[in-house]
C-alpha atoms as a PDB file:
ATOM      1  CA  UNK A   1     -28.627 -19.990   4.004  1.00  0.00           C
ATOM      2  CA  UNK A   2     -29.556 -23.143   6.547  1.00  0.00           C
ATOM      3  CA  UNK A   3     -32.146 -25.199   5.423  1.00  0.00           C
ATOM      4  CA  UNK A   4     -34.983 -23.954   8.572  1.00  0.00           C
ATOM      5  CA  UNK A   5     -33.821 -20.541   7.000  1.00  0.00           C
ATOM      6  CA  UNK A   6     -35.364 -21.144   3.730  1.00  0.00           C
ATOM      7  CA  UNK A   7     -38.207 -23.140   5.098  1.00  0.00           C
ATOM      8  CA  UNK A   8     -38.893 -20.106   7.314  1.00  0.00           C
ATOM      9  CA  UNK A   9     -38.997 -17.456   4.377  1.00  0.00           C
ATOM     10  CA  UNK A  10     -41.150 -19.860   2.389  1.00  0.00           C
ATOM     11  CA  UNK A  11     -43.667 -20.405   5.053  1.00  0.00           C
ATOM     12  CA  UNK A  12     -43.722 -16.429   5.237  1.00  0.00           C
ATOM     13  CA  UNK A  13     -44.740 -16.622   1.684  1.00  0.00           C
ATOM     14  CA  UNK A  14     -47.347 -19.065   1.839  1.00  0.00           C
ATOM     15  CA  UNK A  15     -48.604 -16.376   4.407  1.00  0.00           C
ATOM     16  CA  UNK A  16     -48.321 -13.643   2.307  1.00  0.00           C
ATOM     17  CA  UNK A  17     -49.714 -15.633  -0.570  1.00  0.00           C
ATOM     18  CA  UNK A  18     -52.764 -16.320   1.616  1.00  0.00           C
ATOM     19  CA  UNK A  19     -53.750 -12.220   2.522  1.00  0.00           C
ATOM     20  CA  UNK A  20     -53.136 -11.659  -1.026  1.00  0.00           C
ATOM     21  CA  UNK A  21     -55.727 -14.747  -1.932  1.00  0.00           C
ATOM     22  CA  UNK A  22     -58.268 -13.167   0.883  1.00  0.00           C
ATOM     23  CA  UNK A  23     -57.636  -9.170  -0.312  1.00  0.00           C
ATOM     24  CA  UNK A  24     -58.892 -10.339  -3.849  1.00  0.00           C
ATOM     25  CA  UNK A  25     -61.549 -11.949  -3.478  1.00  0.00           C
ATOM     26  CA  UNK A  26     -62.394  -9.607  -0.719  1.00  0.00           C
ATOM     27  CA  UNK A  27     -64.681  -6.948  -3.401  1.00  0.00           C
ATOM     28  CA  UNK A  28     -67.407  -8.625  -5.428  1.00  0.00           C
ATOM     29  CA  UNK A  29     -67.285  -6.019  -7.945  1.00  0.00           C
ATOM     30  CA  UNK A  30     -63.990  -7.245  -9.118  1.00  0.00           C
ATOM     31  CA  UNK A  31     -63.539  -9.819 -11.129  1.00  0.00           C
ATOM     32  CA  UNK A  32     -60.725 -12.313 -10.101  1.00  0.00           C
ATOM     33  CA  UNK A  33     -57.405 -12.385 -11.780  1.00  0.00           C
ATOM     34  CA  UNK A  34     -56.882 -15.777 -13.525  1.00  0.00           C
ATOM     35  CA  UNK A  35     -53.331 -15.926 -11.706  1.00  0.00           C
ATOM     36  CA  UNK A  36     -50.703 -13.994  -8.989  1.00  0.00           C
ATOM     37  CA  UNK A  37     -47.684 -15.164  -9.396  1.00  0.00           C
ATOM     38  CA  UNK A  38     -45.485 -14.182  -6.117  1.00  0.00           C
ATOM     39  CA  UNK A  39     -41.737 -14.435  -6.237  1.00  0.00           C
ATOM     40  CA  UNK A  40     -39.362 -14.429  -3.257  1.00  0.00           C
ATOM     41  CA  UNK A  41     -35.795 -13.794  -4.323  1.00  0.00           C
ATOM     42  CA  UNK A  42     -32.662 -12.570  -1.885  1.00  0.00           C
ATOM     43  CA  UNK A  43     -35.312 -11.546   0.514  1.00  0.00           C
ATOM     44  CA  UNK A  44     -37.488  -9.002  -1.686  1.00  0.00           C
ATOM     45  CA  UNK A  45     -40.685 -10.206  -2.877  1.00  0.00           C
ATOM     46  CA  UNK A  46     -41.928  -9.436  -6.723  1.00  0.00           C
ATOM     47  CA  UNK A  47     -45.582 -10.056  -7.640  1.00  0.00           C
ATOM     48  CA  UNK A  48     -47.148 -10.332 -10.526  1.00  0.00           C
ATOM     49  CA  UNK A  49     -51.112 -10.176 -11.954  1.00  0.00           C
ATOM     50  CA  UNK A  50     -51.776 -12.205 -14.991  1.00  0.00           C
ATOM     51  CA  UNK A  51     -54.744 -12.359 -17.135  1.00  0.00           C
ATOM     52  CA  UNK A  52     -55.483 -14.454 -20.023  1.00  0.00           C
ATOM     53  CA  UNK A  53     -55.436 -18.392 -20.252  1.00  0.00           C
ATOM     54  CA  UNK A  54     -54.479 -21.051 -17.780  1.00  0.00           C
ATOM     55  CA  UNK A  55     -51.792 -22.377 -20.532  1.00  0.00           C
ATOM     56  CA  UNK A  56     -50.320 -18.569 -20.829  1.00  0.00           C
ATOM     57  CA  UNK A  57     -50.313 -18.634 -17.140  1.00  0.00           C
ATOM     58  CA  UNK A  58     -48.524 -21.712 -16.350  1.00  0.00           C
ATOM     59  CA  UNK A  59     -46.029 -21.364 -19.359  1.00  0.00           C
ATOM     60  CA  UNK A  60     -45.271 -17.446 -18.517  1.00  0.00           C
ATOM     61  CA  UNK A  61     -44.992 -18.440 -14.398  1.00  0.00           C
ATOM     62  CA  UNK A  62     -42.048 -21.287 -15.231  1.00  0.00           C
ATOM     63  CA  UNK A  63     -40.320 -19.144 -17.523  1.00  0.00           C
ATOM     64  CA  UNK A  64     -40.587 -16.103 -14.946  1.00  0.00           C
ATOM     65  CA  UNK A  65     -39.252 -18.830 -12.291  1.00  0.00           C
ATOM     66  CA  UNK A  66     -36.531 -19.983 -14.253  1.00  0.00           C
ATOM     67  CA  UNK A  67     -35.314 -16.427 -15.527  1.00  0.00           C
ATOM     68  CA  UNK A  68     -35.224 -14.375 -12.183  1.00  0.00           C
ATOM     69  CA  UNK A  69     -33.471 -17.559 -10.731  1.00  0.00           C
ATOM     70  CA  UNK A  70     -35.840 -17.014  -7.671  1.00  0.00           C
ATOM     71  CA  UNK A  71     -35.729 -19.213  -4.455  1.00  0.00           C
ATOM     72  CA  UNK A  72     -39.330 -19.722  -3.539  1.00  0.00           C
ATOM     73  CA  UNK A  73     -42.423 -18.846  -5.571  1.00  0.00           C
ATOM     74  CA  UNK A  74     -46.258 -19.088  -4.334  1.00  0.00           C
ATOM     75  CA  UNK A  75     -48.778 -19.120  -7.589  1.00  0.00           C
ATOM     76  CA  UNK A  76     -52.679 -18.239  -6.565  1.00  0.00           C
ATOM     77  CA  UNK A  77     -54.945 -19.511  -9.701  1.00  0.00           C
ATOM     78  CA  UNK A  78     -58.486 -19.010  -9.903  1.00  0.00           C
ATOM     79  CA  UNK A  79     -60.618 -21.922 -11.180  1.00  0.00           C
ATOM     80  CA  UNK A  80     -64.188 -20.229 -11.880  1.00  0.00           C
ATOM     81  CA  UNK A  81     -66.915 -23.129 -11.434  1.00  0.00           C
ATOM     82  CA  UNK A  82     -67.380 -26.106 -13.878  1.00  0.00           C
ATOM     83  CA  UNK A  83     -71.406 -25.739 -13.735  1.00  0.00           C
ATOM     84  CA  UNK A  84     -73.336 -22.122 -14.539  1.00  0.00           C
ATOM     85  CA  UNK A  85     -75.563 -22.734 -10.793  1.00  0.00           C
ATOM     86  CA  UNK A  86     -72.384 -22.900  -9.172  1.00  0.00           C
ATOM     87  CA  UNK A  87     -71.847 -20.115  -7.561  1.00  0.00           C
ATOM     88  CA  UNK A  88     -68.499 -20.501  -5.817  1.00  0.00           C
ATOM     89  CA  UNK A  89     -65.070 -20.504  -7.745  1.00  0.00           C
ATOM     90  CA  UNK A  90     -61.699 -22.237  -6.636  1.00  0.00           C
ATOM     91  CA  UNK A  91     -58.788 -20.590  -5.083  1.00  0.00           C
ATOM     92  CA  UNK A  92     -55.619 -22.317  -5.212  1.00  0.00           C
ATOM     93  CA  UNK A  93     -52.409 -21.520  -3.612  1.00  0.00           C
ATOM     94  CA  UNK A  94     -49.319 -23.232  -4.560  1.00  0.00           C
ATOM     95  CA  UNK A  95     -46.402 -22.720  -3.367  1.00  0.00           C
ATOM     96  CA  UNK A  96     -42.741 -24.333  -4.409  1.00  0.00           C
ATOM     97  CA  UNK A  97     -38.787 -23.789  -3.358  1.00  0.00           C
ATOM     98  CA  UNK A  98     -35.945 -24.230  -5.456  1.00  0.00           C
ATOM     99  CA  UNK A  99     -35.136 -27.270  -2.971  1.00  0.00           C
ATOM    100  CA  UNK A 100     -38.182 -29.217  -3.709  1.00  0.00           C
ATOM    101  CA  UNK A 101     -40.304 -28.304  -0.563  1.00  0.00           C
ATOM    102  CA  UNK A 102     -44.208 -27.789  -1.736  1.00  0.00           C
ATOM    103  CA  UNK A 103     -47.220 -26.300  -0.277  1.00  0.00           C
ATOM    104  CA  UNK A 104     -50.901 -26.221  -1.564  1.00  0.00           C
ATOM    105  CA  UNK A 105     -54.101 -24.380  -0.093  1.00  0.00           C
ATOM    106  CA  UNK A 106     -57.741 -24.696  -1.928  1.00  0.00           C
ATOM    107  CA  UNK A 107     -60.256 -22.364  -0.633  1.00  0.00           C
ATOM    108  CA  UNK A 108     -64.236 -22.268  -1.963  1.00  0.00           C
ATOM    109  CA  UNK A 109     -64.974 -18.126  -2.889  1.00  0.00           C
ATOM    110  CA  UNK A 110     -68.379 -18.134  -1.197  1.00  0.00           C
ATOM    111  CA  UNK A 111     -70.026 -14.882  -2.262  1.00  0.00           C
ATOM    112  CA  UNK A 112     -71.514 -13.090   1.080  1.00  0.00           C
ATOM    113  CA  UNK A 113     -74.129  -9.408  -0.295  1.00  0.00           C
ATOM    114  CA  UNK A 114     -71.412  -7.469  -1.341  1.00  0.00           C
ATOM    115  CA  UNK A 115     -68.363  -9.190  -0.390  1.00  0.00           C
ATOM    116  CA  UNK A 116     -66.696 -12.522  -0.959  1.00  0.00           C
ATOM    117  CA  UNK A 117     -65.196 -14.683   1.448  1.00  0.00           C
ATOM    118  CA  UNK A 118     -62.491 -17.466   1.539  1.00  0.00           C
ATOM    119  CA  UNK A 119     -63.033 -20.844   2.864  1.00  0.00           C
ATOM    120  CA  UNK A 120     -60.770 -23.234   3.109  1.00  0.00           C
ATOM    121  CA  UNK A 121     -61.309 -27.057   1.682  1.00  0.00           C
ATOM    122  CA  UNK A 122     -60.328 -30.028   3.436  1.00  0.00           C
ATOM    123  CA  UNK A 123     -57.282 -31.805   2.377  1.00  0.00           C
ATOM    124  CA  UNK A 124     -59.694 -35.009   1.793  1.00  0.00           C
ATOM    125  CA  UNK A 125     -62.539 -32.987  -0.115  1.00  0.00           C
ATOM    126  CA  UNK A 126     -63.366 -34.239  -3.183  1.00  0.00           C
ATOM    127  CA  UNK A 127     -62.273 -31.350  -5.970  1.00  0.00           C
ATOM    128  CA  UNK A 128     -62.923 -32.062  -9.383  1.00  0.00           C
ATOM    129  CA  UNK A 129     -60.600 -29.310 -10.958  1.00  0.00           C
ATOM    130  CA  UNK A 130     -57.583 -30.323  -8.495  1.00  0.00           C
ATOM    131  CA  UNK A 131     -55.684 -32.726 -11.001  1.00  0.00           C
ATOM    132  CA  UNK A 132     -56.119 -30.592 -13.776  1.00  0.00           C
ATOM    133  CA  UNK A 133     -54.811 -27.379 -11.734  1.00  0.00           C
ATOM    134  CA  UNK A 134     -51.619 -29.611 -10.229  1.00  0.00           C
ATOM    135  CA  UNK A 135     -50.718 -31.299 -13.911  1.00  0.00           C
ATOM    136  CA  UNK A 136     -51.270 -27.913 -15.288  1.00  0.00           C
ATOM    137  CA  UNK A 137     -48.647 -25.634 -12.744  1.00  0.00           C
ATOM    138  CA  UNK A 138     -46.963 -28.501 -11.053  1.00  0.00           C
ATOM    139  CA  UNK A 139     -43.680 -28.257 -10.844  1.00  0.00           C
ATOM    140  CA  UNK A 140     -42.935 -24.384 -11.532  1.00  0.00           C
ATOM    141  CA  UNK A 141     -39.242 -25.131 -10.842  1.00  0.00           C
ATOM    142  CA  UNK A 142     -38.305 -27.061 -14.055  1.00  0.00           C
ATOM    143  CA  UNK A 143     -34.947 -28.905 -13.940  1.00  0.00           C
ATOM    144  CA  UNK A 144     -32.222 -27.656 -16.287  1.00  0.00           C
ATOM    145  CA  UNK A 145     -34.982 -25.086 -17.664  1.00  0.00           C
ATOM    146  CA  UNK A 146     -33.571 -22.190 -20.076  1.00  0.00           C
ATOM    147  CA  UNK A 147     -35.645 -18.705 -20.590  1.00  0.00           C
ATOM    148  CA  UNK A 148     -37.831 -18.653 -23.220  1.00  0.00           C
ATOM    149  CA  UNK A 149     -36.759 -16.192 -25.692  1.00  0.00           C
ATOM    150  CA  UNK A 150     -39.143 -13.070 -25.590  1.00  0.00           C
ATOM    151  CA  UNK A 151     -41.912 -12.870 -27.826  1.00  0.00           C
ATOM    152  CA  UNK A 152     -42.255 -10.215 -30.385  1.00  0.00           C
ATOM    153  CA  UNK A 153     -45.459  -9.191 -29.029  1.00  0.00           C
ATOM    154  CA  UNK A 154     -45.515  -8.043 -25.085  1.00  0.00           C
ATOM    155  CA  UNK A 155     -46.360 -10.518 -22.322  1.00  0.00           C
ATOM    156  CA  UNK A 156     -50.184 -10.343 -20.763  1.00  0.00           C
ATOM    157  CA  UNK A 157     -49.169  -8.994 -17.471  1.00  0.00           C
ATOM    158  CA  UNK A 158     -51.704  -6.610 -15.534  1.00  0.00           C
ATOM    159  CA  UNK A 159     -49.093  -5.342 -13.220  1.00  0.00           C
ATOM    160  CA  UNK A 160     -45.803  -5.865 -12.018  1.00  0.00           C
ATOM    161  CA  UNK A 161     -44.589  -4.665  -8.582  1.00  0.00           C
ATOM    162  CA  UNK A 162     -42.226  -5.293  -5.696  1.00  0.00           C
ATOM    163  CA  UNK A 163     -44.170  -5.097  -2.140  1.00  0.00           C
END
């Protein structure tokens, strides 16, 4: 596949990535998943809804990565606010091929009555919880990575699907 091929496909991701970001936080009822890990491999997309802890997140994602031997992946994390007043969390897409090309989005959840809406940061906006998030699931391609062997209890998934 050429190189503007791949770049292509993971541009459609970051895409996809970003509807899937905005259908989330779309209901206020809902809480928001911790993480949404969306894989892109030989063309099909897989996606998958964590819960549980950043660390299980990040650790589970690579593993995922490095085991499906995928060719683009776009992770969303949710960073809920540092204060209590704060009322607007952190979305964060990131987005990674297995030929080094990166992409990252940061949008504010601003609740709206009975919805939630997405808007976007600037690239220059101070973020407090931006170096944390990038040390933390930066890179999800790990070089010369082996599969974790499976635990003997199950993995924290919510759902797994192919869209």
């Amino acid at each position: 596949m050429t190189q503007s091929a791949c770049q292509s496909r993971f541009e459609q991701l970051m895409e996809i990535a970003d509807r899937f970001a905005r259908h989330l936080s779309g209901d206020r009822e809902k809480d928001l998943p911790p993480g949404v890990l969306l894989l892109e491999r030989d063309g099909q997309l897989h996606t998958v809804v964590f819960d549980g802890t950043h660390r299980e997140l990040a650790a589970t994602a690579r593993d995922m990565v490095t085991r499906h031997h995928v060719t683009s992946v776009a992770l969303i994390v949710t960073v809920k606010a540092s204060q209590p007043d704060e009322s607007s969390d952190t979305l964060y897409v990131l987005g990674e091929t297995a030929e080094g090309s990166v992409a990252e989005r940061r949008y504010r959840v601003q609740p709206v009555f009975r919805r939630r809406r997405l808007l976007p940061v600037a690239p220059d906006e101070a973020v407090d919880d931006r170096r944390a998030v990038l040390k933390a699931f930066r890179p999800l391609f790990v070089p010369g990575a082996v599969p974790a062997v499976p635990a003997a209890s199950p993995e924290r998934r919510v759902a797994v699907g192919v869209a």
